[in-house]
N, C-alpha and C. Protein backbone atom coordinates (compact mmCIF):
# COMPACT_ATOMS: atom_id res chain seq x y z
N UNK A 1 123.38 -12.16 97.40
CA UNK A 1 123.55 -13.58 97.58
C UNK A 1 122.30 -14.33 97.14
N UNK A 2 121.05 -13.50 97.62
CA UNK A 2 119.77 -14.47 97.24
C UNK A 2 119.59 -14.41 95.86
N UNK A 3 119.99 -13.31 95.03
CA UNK A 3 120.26 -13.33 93.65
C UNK A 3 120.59 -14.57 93.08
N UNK A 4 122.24 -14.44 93.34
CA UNK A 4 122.71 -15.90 92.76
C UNK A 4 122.06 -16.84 93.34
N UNK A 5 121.92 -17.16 94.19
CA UNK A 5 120.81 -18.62 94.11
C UNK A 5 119.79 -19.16 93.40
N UNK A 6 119.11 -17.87 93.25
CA UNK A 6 117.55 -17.90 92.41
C UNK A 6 118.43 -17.95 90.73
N UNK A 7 119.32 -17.78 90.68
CA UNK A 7 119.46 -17.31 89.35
C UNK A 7 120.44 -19.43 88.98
N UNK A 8 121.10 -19.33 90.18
CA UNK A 8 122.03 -21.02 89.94
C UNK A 8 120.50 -21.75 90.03
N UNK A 9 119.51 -22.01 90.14
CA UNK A 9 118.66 -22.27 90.71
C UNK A 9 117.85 -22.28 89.25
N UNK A 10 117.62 -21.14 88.94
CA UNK A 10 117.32 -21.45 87.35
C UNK A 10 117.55 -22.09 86.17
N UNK A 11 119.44 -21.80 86.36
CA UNK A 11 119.64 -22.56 85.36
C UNK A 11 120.10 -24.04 85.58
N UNK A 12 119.86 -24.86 86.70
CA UNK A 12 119.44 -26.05 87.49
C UNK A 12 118.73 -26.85 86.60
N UNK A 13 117.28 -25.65 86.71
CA UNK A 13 116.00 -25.75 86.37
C UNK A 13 115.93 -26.24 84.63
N UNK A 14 116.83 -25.43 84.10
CA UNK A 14 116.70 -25.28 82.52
C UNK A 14 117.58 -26.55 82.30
N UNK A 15 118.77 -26.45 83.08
CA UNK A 15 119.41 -28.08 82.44
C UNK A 15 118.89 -29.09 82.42
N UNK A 16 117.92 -29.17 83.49
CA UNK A 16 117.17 -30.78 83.62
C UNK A 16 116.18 -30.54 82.57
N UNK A 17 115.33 -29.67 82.47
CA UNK A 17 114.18 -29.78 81.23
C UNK A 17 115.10 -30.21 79.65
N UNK A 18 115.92 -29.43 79.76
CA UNK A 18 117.12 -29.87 78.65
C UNK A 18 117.13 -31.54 78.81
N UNK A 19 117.75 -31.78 79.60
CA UNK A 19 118.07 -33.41 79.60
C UNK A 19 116.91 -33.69 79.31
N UNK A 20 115.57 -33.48 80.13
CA UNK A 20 114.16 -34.35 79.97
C UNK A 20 113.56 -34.44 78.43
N UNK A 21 113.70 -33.09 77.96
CA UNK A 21 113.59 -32.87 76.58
C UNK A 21 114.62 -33.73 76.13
N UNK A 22 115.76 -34.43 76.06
CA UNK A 22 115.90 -35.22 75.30
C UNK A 22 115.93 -36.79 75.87
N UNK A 23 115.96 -36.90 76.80
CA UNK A 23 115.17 -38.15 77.18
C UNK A 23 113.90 -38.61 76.77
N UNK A 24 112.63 -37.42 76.41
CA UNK A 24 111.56 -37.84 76.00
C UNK A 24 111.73 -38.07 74.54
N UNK A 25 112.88 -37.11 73.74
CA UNK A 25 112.70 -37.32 72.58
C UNK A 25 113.70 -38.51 71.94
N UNK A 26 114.68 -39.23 72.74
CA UNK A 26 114.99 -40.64 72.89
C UNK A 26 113.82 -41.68 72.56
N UNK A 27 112.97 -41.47 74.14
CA UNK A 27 112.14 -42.00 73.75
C UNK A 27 110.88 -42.24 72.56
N UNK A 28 110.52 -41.33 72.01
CA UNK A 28 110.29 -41.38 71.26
C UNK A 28 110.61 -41.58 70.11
N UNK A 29 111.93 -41.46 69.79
CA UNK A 29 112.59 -42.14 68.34
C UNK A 29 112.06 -43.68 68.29
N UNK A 30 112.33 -44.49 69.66
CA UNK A 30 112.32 -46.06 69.88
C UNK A 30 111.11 -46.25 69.46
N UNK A 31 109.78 -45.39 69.29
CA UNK A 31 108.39 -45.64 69.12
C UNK A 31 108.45 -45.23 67.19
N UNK A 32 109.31 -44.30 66.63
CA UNK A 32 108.90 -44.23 65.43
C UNK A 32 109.57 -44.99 64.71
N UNK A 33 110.70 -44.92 64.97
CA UNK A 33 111.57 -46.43 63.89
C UNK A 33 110.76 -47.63 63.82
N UNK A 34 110.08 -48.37 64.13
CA UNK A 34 109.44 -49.26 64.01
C UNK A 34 108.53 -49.04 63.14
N UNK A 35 107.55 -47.99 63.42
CA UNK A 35 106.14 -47.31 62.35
C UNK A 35 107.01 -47.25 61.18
N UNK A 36 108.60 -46.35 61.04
CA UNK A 36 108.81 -45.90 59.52
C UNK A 36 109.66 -47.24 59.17
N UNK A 37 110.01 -47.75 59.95
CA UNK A 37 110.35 -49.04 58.83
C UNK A 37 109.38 -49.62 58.33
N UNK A 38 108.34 -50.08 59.11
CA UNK A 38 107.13 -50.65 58.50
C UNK A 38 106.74 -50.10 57.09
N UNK A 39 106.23 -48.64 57.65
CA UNK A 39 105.06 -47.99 56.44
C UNK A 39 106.18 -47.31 55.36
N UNK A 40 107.43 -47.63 55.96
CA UNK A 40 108.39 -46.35 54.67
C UNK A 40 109.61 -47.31 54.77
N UNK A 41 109.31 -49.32 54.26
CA UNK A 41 110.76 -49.94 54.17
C UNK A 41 112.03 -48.91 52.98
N UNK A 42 112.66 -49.24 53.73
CA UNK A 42 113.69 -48.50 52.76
C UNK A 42 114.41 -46.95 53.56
N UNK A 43 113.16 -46.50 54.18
CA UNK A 43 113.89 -45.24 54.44
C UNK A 43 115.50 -45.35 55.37
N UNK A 44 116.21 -44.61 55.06
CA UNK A 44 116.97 -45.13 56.38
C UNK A 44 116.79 -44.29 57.64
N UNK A 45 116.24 -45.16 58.35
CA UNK A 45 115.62 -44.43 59.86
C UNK A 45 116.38 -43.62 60.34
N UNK A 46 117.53 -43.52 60.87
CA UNK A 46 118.01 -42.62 61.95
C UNK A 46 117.47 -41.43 61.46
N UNK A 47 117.89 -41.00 59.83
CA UNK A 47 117.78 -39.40 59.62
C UNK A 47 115.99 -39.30 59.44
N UNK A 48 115.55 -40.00 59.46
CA UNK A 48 113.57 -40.03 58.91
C UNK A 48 113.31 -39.79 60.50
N UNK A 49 113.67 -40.34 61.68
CA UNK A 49 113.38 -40.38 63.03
C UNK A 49 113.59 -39.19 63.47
N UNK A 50 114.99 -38.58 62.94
CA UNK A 50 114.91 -37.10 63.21
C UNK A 50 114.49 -36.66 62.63
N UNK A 51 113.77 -36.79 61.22
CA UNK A 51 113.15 -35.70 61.07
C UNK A 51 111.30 -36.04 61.71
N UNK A 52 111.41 -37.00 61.38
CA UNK A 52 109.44 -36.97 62.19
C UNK A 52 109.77 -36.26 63.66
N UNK A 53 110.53 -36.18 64.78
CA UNK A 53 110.67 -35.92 66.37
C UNK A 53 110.98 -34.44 65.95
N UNK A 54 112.04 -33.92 65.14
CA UNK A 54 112.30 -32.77 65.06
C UNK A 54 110.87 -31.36 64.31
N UNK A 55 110.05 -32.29 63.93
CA UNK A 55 108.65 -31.75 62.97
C UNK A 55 107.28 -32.04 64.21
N UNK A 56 107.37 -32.82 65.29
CA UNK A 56 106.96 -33.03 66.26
C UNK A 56 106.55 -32.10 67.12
N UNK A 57 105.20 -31.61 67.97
CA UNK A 57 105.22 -30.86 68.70
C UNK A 57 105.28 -31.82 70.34
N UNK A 58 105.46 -30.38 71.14
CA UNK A 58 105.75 -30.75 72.85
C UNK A 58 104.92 -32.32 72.75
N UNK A 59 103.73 -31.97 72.35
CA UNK A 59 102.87 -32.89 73.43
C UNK A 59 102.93 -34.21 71.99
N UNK A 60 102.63 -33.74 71.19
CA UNK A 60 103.30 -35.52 70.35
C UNK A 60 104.52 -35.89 70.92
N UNK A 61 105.44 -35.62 71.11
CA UNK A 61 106.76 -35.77 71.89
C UNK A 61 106.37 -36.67 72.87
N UNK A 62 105.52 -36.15 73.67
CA UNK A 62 105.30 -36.71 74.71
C UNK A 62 104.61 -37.79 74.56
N UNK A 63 103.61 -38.48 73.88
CA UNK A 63 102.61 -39.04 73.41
C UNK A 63 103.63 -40.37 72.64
N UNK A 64 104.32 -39.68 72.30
CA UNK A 64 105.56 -40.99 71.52
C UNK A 64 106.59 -41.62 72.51
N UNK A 65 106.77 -40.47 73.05
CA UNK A 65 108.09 -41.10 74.27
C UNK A 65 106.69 -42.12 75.45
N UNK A 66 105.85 -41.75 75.29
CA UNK A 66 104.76 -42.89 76.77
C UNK A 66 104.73 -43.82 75.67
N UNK A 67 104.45 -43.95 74.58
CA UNK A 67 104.17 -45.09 73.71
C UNK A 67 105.19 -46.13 73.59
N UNK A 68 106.69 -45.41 73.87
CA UNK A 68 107.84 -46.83 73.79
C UNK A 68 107.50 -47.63 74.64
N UNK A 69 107.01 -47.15 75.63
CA UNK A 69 106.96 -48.45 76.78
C UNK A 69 106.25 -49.55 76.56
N UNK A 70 105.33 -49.22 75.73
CA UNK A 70 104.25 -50.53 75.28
C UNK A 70 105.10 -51.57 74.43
N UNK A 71 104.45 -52.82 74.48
CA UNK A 71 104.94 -53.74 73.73
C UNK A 71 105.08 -53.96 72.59
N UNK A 72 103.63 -53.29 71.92
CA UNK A 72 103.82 -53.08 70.44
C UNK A 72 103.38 -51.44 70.31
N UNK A 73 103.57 -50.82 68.78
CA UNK A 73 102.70 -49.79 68.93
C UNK A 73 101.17 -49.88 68.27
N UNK A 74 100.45 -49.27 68.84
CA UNK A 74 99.54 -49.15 68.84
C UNK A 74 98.96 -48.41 67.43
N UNK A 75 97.84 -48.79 66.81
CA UNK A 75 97.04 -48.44 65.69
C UNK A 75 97.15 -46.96 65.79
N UNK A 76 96.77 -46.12 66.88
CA UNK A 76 96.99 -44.72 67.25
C UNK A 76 97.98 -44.08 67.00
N UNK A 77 99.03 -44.60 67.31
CA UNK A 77 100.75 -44.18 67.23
C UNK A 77 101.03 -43.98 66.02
N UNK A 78 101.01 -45.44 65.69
CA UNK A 78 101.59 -45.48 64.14
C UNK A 78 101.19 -44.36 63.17
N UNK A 79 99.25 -44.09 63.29
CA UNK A 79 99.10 -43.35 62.56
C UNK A 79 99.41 -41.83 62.94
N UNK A 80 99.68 -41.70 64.16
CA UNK A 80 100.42 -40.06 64.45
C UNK A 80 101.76 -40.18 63.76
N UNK A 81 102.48 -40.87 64.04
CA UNK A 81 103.62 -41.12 63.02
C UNK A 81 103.49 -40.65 61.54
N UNK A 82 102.71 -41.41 61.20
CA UNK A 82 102.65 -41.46 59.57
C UNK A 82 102.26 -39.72 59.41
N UNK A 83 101.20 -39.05 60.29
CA UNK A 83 100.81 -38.01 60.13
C UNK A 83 101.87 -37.34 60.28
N UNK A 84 102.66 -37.16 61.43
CA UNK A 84 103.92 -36.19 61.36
C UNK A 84 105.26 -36.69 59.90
N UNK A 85 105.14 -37.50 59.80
CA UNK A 85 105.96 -37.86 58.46
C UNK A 85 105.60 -37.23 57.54
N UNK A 86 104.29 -37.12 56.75
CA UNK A 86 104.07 -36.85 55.73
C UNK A 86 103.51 -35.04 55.85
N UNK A 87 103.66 -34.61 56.78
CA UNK A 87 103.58 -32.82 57.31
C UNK A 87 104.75 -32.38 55.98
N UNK A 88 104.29 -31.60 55.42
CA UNK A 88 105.65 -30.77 53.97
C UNK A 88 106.61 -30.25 55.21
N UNK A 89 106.92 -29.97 55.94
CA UNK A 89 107.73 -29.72 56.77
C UNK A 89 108.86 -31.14 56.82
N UNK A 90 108.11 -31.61 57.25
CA UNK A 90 109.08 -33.15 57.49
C UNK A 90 109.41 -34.09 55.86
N UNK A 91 108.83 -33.82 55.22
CA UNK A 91 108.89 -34.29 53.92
C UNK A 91 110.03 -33.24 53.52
N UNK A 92 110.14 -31.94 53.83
CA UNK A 92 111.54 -31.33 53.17
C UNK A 92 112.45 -31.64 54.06
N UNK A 93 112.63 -31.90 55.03
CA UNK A 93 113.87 -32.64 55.84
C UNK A 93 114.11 -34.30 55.58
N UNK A 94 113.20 -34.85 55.20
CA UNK A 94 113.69 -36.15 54.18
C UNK A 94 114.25 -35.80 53.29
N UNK A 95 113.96 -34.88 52.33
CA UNK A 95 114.41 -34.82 51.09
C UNK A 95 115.79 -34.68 51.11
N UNK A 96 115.98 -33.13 52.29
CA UNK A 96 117.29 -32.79 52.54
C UNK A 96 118.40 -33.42 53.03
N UNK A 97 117.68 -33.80 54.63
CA UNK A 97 118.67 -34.38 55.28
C UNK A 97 118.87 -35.93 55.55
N UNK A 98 117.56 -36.56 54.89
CA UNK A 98 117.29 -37.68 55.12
C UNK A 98 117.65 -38.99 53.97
N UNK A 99 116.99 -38.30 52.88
CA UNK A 99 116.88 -39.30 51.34
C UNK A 99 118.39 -38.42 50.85
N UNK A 100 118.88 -37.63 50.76
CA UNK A 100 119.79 -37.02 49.98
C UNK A 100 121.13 -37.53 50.07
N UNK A 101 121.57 -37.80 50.84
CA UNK A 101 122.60 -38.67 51.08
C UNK A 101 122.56 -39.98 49.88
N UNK A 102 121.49 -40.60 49.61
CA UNK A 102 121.47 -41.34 49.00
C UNK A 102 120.84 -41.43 47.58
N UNK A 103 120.50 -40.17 47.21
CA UNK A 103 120.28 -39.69 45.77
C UNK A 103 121.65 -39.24 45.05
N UNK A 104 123.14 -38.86 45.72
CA UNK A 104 123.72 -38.68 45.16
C UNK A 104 124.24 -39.75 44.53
């Protein structure tokens, strides 16, 4: 019996980090669409947003999702932005999943 508890109990545990993990990374989209429209008019954000959050580590994640709350973003932000954008990692998921749609 104490088994299953510890074990329902775990995966409790794992669903909410699940949700939180994408609650933070919600939040953080709301902080980069703004930077990539700015510094990259034209791109079309949704797929550029996933790819900068998806090329993103834990703690930039985190660092972007505290930054929506501010009013504007900050000189700091923007340029973590621009830095995770232009990572060859995230530059081949523009190409792919992002700009390609609209090269055909």
């Amino acid at each position: 019996m104490r088994a299953m508890a510890g074990l329902t109990a775990l995966l409790a545990l794992g669903a909410c980090a699940g949700v939180q993990d994408q609650i933070a990374r919600d939040a953080a989209r709301a902080t980069v669409r703004p930077v990539l429209a700015e510094r990259f008019p034209g791109v079309p954000l949704e797929a550029a947003s996933d790819c900068v959050i998806d090329n993103a580590s834990a703690g930039e994640i985190t660092r972007l999702a505290l930054a929506a709350g501010q009013p504007v973003v900050s000189p700091e932000t923007g340029a973590l932005v621009v830095e995770i954008a232009t990572r060859p990692e995230t530059i081949r998921c523009l190409a792919t999943d992002g700009l390609a749609p609209f090269l055909r």
